[in-house]
C-alpha atoms as a PDB file:
ATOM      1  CA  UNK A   1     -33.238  85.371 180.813  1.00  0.00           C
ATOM      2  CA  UNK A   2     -34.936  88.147 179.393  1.00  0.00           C
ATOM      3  CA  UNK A   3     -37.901  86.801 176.609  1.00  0.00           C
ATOM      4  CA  UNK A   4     -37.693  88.358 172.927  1.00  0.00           C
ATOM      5  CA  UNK A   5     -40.861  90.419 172.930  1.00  0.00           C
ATOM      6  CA  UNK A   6     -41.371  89.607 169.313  1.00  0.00           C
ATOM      7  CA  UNK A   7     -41.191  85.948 169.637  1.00  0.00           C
ATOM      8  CA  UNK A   8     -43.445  85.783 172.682  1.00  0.00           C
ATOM      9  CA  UNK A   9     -45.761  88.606 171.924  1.00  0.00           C
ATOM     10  CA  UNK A  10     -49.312  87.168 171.627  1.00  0.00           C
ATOM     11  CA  UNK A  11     -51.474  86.363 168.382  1.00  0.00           C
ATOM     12  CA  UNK A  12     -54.707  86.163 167.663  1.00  0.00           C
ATOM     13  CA  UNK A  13     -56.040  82.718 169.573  1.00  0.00           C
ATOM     14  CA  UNK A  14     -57.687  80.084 168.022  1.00  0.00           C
ATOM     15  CA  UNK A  15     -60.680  80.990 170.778  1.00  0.00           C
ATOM     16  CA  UNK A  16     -60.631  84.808 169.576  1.00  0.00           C
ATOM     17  CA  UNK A  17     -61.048  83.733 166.054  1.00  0.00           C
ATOM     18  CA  UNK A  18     -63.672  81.631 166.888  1.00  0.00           C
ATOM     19  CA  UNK A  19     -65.317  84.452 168.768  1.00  0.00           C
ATOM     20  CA  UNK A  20     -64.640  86.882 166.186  1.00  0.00           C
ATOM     21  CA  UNK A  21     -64.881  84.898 162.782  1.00  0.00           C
ATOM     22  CA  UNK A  22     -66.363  81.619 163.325  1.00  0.00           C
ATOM     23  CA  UNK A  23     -69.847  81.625 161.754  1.00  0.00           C
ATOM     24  CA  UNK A  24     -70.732  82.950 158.169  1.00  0.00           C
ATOM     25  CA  UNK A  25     -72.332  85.939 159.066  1.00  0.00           C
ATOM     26  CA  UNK A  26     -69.441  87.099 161.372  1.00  0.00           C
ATOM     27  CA  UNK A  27     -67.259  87.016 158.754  1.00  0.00           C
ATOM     28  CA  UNK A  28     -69.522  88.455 156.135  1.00  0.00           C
ATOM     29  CA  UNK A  29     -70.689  91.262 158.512  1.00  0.00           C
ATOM     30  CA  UNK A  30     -66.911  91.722 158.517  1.00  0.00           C
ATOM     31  CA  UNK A  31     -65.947  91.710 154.779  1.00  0.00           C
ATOM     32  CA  UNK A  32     -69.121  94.243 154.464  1.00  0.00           C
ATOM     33  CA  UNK A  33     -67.777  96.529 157.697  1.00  0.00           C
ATOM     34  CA  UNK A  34     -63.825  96.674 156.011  1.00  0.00           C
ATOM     35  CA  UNK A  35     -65.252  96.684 152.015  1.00  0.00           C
ATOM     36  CA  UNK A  36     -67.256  99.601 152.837  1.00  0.00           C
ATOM     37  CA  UNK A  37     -66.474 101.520 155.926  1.00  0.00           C
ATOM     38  CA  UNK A  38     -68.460 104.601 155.107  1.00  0.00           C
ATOM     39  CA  UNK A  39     -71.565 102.588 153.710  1.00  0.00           C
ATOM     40  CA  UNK A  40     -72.162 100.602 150.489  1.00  0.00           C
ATOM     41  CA  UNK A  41     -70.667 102.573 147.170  1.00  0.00           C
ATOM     42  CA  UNK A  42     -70.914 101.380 143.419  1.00  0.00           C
ATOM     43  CA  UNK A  43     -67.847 100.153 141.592  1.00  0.00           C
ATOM     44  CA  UNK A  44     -69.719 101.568 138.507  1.00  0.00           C
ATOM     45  CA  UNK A  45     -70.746 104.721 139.259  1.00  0.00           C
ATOM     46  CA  UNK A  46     -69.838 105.277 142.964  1.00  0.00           C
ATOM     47  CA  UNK A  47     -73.282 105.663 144.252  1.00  0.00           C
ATOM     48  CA  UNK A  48     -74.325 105.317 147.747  1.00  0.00           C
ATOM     49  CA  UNK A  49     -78.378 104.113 147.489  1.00  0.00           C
ATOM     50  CA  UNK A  50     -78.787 100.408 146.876  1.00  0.00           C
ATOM     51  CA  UNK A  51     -81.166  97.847 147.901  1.00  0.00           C
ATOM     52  CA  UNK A  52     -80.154  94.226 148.342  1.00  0.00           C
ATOM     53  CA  UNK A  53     -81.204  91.454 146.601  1.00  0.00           C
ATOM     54  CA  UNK A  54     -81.953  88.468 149.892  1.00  0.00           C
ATOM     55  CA  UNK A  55     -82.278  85.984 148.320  1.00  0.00           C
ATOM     56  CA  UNK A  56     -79.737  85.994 145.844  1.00  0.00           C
ATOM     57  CA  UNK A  57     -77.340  88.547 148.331  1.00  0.00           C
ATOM     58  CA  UNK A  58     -76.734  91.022 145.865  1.00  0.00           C
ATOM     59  CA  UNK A  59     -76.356  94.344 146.296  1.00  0.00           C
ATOM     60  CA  UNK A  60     -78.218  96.537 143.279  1.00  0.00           C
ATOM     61  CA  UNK A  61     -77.119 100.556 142.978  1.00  0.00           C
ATOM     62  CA  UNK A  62     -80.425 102.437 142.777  1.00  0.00           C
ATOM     63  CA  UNK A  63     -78.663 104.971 140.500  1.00  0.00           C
ATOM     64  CA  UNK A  64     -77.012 102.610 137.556  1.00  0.00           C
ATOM     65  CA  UNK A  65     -78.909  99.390 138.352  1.00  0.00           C
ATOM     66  CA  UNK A  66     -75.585  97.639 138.702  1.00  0.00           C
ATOM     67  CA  UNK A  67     -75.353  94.134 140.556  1.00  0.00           C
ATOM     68  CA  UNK A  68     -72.878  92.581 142.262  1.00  0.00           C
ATOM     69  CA  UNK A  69     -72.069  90.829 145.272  1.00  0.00           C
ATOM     70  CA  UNK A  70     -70.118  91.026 148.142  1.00  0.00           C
ATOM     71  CA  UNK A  71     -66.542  89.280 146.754  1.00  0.00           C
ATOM     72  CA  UNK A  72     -67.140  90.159 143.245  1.00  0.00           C
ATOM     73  CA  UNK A  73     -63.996  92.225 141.937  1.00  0.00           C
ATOM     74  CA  UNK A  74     -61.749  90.788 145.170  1.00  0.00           C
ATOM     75  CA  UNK A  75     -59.617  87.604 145.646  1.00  0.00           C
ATOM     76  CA  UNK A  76     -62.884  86.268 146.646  1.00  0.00           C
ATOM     77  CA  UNK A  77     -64.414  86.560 143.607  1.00  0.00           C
ATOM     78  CA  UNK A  78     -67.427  83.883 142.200  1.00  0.00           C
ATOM     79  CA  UNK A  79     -66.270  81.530 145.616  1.00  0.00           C
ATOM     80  CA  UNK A  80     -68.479  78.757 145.982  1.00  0.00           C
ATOM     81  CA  UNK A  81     -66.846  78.208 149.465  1.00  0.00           C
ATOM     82  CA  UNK A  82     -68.142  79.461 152.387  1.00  0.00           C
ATOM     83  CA  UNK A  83     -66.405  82.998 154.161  1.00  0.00           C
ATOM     84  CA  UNK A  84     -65.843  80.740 156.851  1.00  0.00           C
ATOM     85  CA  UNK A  85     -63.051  78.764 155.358  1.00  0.00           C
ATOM     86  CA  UNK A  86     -61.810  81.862 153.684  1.00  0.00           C
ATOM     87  CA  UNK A  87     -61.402  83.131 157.433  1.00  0.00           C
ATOM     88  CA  UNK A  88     -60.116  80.060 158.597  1.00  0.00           C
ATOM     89  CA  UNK A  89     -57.123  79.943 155.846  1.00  0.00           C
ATOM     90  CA  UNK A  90     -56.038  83.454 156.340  1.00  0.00           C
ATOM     91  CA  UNK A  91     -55.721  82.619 159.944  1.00  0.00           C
ATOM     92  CA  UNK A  92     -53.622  79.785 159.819  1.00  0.00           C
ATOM     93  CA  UNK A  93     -51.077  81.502 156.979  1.00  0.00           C
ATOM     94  CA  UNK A  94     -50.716  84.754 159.094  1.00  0.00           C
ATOM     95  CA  UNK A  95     -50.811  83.189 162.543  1.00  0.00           C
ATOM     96  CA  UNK A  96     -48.336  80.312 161.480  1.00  0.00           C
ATOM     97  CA  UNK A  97     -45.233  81.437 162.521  1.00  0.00           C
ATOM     98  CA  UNK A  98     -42.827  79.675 159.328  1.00  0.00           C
ATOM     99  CA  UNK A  99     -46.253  79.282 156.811  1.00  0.00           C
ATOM    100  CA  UNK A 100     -48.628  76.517 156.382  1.00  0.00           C
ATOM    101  CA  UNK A 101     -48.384  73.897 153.574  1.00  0.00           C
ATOM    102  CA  UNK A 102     -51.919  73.099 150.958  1.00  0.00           C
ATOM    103  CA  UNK A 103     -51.856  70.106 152.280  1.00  0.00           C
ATOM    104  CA  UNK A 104     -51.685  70.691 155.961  1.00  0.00           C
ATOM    105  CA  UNK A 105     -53.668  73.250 155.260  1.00  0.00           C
ATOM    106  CA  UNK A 106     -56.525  71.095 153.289  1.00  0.00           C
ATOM    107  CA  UNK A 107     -56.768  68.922 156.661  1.00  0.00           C
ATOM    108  CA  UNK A 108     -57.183  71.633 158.928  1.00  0.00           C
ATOM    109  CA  UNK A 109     -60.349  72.644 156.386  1.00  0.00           C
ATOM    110  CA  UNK A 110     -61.470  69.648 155.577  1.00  0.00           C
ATOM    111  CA  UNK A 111     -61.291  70.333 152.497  1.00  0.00           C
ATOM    112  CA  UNK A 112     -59.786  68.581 149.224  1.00  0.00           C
ATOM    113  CA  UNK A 113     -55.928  69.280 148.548  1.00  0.00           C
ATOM    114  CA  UNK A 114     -57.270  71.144 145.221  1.00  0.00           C
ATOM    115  CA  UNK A 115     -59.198  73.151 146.779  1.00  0.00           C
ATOM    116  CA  UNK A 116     -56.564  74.184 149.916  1.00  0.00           C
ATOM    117  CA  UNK A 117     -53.448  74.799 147.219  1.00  0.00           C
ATOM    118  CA  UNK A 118     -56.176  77.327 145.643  1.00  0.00           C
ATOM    119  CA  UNK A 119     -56.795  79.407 148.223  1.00  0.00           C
ATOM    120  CA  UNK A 120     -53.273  78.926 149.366  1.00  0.00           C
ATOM    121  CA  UNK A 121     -51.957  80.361 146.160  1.00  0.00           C
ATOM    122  CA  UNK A 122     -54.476  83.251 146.175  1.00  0.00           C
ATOM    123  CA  UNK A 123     -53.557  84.455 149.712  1.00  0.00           C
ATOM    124  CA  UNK A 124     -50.018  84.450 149.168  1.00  0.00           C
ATOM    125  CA  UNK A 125     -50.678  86.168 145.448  1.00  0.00           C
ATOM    126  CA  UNK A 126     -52.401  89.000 147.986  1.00  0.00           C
ATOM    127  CA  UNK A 127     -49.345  89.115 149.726  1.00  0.00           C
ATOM    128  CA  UNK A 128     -47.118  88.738 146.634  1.00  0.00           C
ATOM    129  CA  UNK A 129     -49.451  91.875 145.438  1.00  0.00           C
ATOM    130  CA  UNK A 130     -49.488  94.045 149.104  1.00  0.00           C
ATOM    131  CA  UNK A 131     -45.559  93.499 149.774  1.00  0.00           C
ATOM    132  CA  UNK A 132     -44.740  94.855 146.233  1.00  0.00           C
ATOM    133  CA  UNK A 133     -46.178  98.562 146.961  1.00  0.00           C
ATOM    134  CA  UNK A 134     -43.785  99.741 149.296  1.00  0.00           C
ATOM    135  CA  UNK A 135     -40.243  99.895 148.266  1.00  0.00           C
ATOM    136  CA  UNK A 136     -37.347  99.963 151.426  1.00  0.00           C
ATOM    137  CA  UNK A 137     -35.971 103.014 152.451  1.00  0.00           C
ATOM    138  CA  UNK A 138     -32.955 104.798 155.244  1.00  0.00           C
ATOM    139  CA  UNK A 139     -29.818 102.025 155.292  1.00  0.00           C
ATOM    140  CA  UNK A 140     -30.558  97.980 153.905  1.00  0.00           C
ATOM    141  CA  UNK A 141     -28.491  95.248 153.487  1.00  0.00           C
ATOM    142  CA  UNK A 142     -28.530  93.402 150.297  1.00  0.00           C
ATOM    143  CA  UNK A 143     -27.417  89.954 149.478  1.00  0.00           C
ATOM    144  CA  UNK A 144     -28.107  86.913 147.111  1.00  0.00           C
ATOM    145  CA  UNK A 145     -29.062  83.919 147.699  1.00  0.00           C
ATOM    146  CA  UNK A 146     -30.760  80.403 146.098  1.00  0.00           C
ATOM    147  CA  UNK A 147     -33.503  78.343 146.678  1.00  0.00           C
ATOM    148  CA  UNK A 148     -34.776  75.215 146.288  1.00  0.00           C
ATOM    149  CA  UNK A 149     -33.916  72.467 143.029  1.00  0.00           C
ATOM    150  CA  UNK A 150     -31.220  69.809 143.299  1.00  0.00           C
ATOM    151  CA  UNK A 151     -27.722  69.950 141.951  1.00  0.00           C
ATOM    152  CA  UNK A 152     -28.057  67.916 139.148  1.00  0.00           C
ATOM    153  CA  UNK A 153     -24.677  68.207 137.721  1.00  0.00           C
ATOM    154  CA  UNK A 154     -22.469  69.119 141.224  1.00  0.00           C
ATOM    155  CA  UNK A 155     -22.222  72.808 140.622  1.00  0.00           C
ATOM    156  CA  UNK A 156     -22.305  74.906 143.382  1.00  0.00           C
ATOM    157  CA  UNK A 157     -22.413  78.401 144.565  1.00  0.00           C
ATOM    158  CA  UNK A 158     -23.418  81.246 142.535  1.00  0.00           C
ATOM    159  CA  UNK A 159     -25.187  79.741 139.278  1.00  0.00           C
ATOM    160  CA  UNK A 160     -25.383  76.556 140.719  1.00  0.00           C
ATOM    161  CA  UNK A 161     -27.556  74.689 138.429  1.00  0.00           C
ATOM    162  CA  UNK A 162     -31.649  73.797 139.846  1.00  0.00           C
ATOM    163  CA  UNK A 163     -31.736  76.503 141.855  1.00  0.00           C
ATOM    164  CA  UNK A 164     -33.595  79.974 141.963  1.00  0.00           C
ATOM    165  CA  UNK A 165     -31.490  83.136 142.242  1.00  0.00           C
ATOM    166  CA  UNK A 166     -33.274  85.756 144.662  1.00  0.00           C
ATOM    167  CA  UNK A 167     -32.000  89.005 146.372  1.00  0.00           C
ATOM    168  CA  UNK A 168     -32.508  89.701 150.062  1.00  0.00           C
ATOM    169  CA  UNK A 169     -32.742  93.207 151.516  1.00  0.00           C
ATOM    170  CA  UNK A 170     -33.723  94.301 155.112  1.00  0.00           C
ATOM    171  CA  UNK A 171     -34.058  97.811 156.159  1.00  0.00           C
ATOM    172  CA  UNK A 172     -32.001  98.015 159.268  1.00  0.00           C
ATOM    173  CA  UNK A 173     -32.877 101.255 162.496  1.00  0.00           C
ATOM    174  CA  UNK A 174     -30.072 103.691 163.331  1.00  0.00           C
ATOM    175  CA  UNK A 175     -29.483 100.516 166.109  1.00  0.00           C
ATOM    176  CA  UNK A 176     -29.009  97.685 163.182  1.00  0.00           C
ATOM    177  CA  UNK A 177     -32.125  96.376 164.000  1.00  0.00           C
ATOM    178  CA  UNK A 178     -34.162  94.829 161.217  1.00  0.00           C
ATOM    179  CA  UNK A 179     -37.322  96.776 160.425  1.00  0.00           C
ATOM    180  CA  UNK A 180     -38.835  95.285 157.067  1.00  0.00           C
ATOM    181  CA  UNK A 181     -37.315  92.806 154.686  1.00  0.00           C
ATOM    182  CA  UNK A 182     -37.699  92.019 150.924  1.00  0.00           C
ATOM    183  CA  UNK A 183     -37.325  88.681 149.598  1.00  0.00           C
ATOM    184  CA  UNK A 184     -37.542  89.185 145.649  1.00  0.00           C
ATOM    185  CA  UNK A 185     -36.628  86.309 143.322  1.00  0.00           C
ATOM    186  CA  UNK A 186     -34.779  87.525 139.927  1.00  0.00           C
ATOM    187  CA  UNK A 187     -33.866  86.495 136.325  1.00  0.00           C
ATOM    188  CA  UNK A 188     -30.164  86.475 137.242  1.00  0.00           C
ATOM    189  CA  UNK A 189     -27.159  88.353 139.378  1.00  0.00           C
ATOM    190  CA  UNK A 190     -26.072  90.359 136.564  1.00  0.00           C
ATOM    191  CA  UNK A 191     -25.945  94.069 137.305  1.00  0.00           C
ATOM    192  CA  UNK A 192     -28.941  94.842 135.208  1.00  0.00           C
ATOM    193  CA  UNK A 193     -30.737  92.764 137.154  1.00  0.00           C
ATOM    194  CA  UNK A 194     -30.045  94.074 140.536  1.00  0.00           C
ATOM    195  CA  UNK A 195     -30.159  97.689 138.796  1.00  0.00           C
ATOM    196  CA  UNK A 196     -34.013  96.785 137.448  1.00  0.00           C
ATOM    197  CA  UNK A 197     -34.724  95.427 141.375  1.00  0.00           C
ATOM    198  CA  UNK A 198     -33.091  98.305 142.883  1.00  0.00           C
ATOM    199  CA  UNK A 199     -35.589 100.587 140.994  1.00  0.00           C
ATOM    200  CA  UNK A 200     -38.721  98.703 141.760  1.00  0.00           C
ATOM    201  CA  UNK A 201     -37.025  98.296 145.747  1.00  0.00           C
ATOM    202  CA  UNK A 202     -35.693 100.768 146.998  1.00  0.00           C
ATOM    203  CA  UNK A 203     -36.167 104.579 147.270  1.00  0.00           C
ATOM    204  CA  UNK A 204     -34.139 106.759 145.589  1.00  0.00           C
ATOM    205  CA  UNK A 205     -30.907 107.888 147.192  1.00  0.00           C
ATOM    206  CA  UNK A 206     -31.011 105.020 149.809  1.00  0.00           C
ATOM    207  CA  UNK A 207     -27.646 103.677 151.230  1.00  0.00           C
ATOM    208  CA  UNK A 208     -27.210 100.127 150.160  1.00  0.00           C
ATOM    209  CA  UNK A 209     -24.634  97.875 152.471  1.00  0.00           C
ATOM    210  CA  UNK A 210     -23.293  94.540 150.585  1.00  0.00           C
ATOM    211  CA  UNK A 211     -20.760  92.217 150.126  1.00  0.00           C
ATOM    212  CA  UNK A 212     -17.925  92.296 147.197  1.00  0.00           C
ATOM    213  CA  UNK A 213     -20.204  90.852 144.356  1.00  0.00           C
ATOM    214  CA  UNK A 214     -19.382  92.827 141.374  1.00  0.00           C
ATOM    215  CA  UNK A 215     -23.042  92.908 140.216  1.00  0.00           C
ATOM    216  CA  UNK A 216     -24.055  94.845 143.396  1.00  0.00           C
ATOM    217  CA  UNK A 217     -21.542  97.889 141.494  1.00  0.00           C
ATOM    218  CA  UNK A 218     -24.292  98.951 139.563  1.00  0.00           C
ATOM    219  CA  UNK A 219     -26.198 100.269 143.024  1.00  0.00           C
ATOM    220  CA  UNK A 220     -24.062 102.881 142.949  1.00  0.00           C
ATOM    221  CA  UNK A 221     -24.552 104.024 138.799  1.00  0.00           C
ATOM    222  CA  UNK A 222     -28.306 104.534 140.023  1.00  0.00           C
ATOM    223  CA  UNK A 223     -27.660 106.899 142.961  1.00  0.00           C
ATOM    224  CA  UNK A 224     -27.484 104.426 145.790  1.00  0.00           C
ATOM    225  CA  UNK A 225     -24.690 105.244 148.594  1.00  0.00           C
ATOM    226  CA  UNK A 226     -23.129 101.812 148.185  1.00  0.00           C
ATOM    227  CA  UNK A 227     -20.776 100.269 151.045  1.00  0.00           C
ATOM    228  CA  UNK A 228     -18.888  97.314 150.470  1.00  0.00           C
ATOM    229  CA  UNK A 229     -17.827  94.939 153.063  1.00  0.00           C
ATOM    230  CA  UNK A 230     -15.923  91.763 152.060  1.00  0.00           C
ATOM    231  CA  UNK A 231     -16.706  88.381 153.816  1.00  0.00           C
ATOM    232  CA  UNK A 232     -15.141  86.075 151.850  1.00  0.00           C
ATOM    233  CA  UNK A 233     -12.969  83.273 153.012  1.00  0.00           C
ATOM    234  CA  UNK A 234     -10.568  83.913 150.594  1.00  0.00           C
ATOM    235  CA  UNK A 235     -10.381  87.705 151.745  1.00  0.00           C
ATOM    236  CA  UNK A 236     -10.513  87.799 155.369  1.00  0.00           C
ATOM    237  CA  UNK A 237      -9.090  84.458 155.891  1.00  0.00           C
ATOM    238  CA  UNK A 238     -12.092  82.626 157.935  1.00  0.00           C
ATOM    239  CA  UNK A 239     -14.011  79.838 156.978  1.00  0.00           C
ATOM    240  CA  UNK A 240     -16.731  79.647 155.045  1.00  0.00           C
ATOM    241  CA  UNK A 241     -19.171  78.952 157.658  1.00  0.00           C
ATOM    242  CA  UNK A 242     -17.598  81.801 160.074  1.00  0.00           C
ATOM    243  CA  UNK A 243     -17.453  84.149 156.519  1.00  0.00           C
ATOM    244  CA  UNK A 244     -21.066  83.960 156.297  1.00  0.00           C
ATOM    245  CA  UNK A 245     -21.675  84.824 159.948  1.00  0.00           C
ATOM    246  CA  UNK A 246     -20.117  88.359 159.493  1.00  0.00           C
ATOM    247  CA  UNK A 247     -21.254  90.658 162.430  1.00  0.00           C
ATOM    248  CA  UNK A 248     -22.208  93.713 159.649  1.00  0.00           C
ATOM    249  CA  UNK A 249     -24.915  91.043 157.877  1.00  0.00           C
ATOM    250  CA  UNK A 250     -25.909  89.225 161.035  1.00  0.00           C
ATOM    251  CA  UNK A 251     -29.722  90.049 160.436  1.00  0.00           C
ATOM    252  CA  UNK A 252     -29.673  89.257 157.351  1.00  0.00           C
ATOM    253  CA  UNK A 253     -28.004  85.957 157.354  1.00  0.00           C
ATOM    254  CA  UNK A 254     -30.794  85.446 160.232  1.00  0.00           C
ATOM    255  CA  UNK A 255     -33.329  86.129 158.169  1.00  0.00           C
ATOM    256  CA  UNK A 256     -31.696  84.119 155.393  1.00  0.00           C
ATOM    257  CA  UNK A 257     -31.413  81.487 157.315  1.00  0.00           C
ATOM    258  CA  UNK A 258     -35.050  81.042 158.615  1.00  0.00           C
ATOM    259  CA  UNK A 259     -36.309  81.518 155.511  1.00  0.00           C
ATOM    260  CA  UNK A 260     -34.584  78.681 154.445  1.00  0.00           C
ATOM    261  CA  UNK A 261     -35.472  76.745 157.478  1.00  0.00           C
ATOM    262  CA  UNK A 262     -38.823  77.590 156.939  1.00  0.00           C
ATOM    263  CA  UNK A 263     -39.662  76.474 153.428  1.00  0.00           C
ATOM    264  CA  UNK A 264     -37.589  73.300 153.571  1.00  0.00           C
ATOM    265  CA  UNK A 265     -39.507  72.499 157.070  1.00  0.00           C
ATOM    266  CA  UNK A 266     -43.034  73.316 155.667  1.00  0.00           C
ATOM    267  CA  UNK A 267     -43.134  72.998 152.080  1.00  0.00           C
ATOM    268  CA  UNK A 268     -40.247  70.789 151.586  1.00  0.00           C
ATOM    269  CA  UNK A 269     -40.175  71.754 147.776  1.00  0.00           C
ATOM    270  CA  UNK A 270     -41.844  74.093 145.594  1.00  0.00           C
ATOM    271  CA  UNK A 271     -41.805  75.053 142.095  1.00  0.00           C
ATOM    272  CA  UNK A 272     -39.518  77.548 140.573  1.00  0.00           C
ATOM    273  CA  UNK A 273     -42.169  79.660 139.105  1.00  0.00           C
ATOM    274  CA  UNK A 274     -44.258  79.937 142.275  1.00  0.00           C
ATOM    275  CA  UNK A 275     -40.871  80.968 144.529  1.00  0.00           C
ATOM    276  CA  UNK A 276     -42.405  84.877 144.539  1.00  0.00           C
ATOM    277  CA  UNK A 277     -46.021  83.647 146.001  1.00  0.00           C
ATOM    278  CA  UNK A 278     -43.743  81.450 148.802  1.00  0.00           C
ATOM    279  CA  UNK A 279     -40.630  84.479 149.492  1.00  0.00           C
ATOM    280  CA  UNK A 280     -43.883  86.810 149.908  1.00  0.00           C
ATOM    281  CA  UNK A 281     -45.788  84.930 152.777  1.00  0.00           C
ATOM    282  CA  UNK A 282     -42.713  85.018 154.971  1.00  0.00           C
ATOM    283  CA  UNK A 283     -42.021  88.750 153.852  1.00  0.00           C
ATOM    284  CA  UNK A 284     -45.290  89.980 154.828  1.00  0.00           C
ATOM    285  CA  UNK A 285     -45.489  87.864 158.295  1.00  0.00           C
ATOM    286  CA  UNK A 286     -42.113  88.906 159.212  1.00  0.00           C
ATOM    287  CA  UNK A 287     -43.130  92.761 158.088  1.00  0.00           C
ATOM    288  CA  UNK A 288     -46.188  92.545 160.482  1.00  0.00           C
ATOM    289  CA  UNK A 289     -44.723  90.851 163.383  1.00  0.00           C
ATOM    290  CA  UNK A 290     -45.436  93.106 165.561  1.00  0.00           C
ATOM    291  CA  UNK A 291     -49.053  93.529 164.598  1.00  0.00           C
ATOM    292  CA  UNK A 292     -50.057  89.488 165.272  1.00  0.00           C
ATOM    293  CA  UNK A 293     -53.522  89.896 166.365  1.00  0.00           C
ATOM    294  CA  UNK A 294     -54.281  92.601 163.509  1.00  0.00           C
ATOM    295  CA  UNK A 295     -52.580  90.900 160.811  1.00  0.00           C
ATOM    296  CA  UNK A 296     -55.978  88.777 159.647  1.00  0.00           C
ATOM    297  CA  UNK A 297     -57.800  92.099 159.721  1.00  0.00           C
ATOM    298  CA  UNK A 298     -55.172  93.572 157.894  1.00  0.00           C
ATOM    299  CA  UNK A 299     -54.398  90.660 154.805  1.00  0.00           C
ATOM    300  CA  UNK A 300     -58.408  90.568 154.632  1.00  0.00           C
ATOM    301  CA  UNK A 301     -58.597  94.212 153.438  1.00  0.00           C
ATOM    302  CA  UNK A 302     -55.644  93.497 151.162  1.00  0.00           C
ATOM    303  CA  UNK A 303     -57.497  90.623 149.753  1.00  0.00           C
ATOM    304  CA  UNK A 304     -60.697  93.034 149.261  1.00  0.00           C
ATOM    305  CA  UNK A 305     -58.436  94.958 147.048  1.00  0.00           C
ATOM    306  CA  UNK A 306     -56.991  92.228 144.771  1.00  0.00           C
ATOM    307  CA  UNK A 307     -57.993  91.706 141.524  1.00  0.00           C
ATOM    308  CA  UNK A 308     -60.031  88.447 140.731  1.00  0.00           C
ATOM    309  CA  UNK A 309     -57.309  85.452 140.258  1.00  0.00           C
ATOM    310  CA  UNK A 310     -59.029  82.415 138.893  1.00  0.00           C
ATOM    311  CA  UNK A 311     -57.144  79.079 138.579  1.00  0.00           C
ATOM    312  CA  UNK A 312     -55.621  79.646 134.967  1.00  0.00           C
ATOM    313  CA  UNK A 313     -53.904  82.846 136.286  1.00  0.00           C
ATOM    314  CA  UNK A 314     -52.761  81.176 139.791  1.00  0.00           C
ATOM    315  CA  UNK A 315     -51.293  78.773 137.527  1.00  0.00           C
ATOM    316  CA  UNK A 316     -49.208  81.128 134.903  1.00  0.00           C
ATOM    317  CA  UNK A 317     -47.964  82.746 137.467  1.00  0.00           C
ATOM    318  CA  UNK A 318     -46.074  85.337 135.884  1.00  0.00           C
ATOM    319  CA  UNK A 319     -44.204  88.070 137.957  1.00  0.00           C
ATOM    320  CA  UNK A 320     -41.532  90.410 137.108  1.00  0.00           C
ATOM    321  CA  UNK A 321     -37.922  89.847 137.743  1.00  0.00           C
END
C-alpha cells in the first residue's frame, strides 16, 4: 500500500533542533537573523546605526538614542526565560502532530505548569493572530459544529446546552482536495453570525458548499455562490451516522473529526473562552503540513511580529465572534 505523503513526510528531528536551536546563542543569533534580515533598524525612527549595549544586550539607535532589546515589542517581550525554552516549546506545538498539553508540555521543559500554560497560551495567541490574516478563497465547505462542556440538562444537537458553537470551512482544489481550513468559534448559528464570519472569512464572491441549515441562507445575501446539499437522516433516509459521512463533506467531516479527536485526546477539556487559542493551533499545523521542517522557522517570525501579551491579556482573552 501506497504511504500518504503528508502523513509520512518528515519533520524537523529532535537531533536537527538540537543542532540548529539548542544553545542560547543559536537561537538568539536566530531571532536577530529573522527580526532583522537586512541589519538592525529602529522601531522609533527606523535607523540603521546602533551600538549594543553587552552587558545589558541592548541594542541603542545612534540616531534617536532609543533602547531596546531583542524581544521587546514581540510575544517575547520582558521574558525572564531563556530563548532556549522558547525554542523548545514552539517545537513541540508545531512538530506535535494533534498539539501538546501545558502540562505535558511543562515536563518536557522542566518547567512549572504556570509557567508552560503561559507560553502555551502565547504561541497559540500567535497562531490565533497569523491564521486570522488570510481569509479562504476558490470553492469551501462550511459546516457547524460544538465543542467541549457537558450536557447538563440532556439537550442535544444544535444549541445543546455546555457547549461552544464554531463554524468549519476548508478550501477544497478543483480535485476536492483540502487545501487550508478555518476553525472559527462564534456567538451563535444565527444568520448574522455566519454573515459577520463570512466577511472576516472568506473572499468576496467565493462559492460556499453546505448543508440545509437555514442560517447558512444568508451566504448567499452577501454575494457568496451558495450550494446546498442535504444530509439529513430525515431527508435522504440514512442514518445519522451514515448522514454525516456524506461523500460531498468527506474532508470536512475528516477534519471535524480529528479535531475532535485531537483536543479530547490531548487537552481533555478546555475553557470556553480559550476555544479560539485551541481551534487555531490545529488550523495553523494542518495549514502548514506540508512545510514540517519550516514550520518553527516560520511561527518564530510570526511570534516576532506579535504584539506583547502579558498574563492579564492571555487571561481576558477576548476575540471576535
Amino acid at each position: 500500500m501506497a504511504k500518504n505523503r503528508v502523513q509520512f513526510q518528515k519533520g524537523m528531528s529532535e537531533r536537527s533542533f538540537n543542532e540548529l536551536f539548542g544553545s542560547e546563542e543559536q537561537c538568539r543569533s536566530a531571532l536577530v537573523a529573522w527580526r532583522w534580515p537586512d541589519g538592525f533598524e529602529c522601531p522609533k525612527c527606523r535607523g540603521r546605526v546602533y551600538s549594543e549595549i553587552a552587558s545589558r544586550r541592548l541594542y541603542q539607535c545612534s540616531d534617536c538614542r532609543y533602547q531596546g532589546s531583542l524581544t521587546a515589542g514581540t510575544i517575547f517581550h520582558a521574558t525572564k526565560l531563556p530563548l532556549v525554552l522558547w525554542f523548545r516549546a514552539m517545537y513541540h506545538l508545531a512538530q506535535c502532530k494533534n498539539g501538546i498539553s501545558a502540562l505535558e508540555l511543562s515536563r518536557r521543559l522542566g518547567v512549572a505548569y504556570n509557567t508552560a500554560w503561559m507560553l502555551h497560551h502565547k504561541l497559540m495567541q500567535v497562531m490565533v493572530e497569523r491564521e486570522s490574516e488570510t481569509p479562504l478563497s476558490g470553492v469551501v465547505h462550511l459546516d457547524d459544529a460544538y465543542v467541549g462542556g457537558a450536557r447538563s440538562d440532556g439537550t442535544t444537537g444544535r444549541g445543546a446546552s455546555g457547549k461552544t458553537p464554531l463554524l468549519a470551512a476548508v478550501e477544497v482544489t478543483a480535485g476536492g482536495k483540502p487545501h487550508r481550513v478555518k476553525f472559527s468559534r462564534v456567538a451563535d448559528l444565527s444568520g448574522r453570525a455566519v454573515r459577520d464570519w463570512a466577511e472576516r472569512h472568506l473572499t468576496p464572491g467565493c462559492t460556499v458548499h453546505s448543508d440545509g441549515w437555514p442560517g447558512f441562507a444568508v451566504l448567499a445575501e452577501a454575494g457568496h455562490p451558495h450550494r446546498v446539499t442535504r444530509t439529513s437522516a430525515a431527508v435522504i433516509g440514512q442514518t445519522r451516522k451514515r448522514a454525516a459521512d456524506n461523500p460531498t463533506f468527506r474532508a470536512l467531516n475528516t477534519l471535524l473529526g480529528n479535531l475532535k479527536t485531537s483536543l479530547r485526546g490531548t487537552f481533555h477539556a478546555i475553557a470556553p473562552r480559550y476555544v479560539p487559542r485551541y481551534l487555531a493551533q490545529a488550523q495553523y499545523r494542518f495549514n502548514r503540513r506540508y512545510h514540517l521542517d519550516h514550520i518553527l522557522h516560520r511561527l518564530a517570525n510570526a511570534a516576532l511580529q506579535t504584539d506583547p501579551h502579558p498574563l492579564h491579556r492571555l487571561v481576558e482573552a477576548d476575540f471576535p465572534t
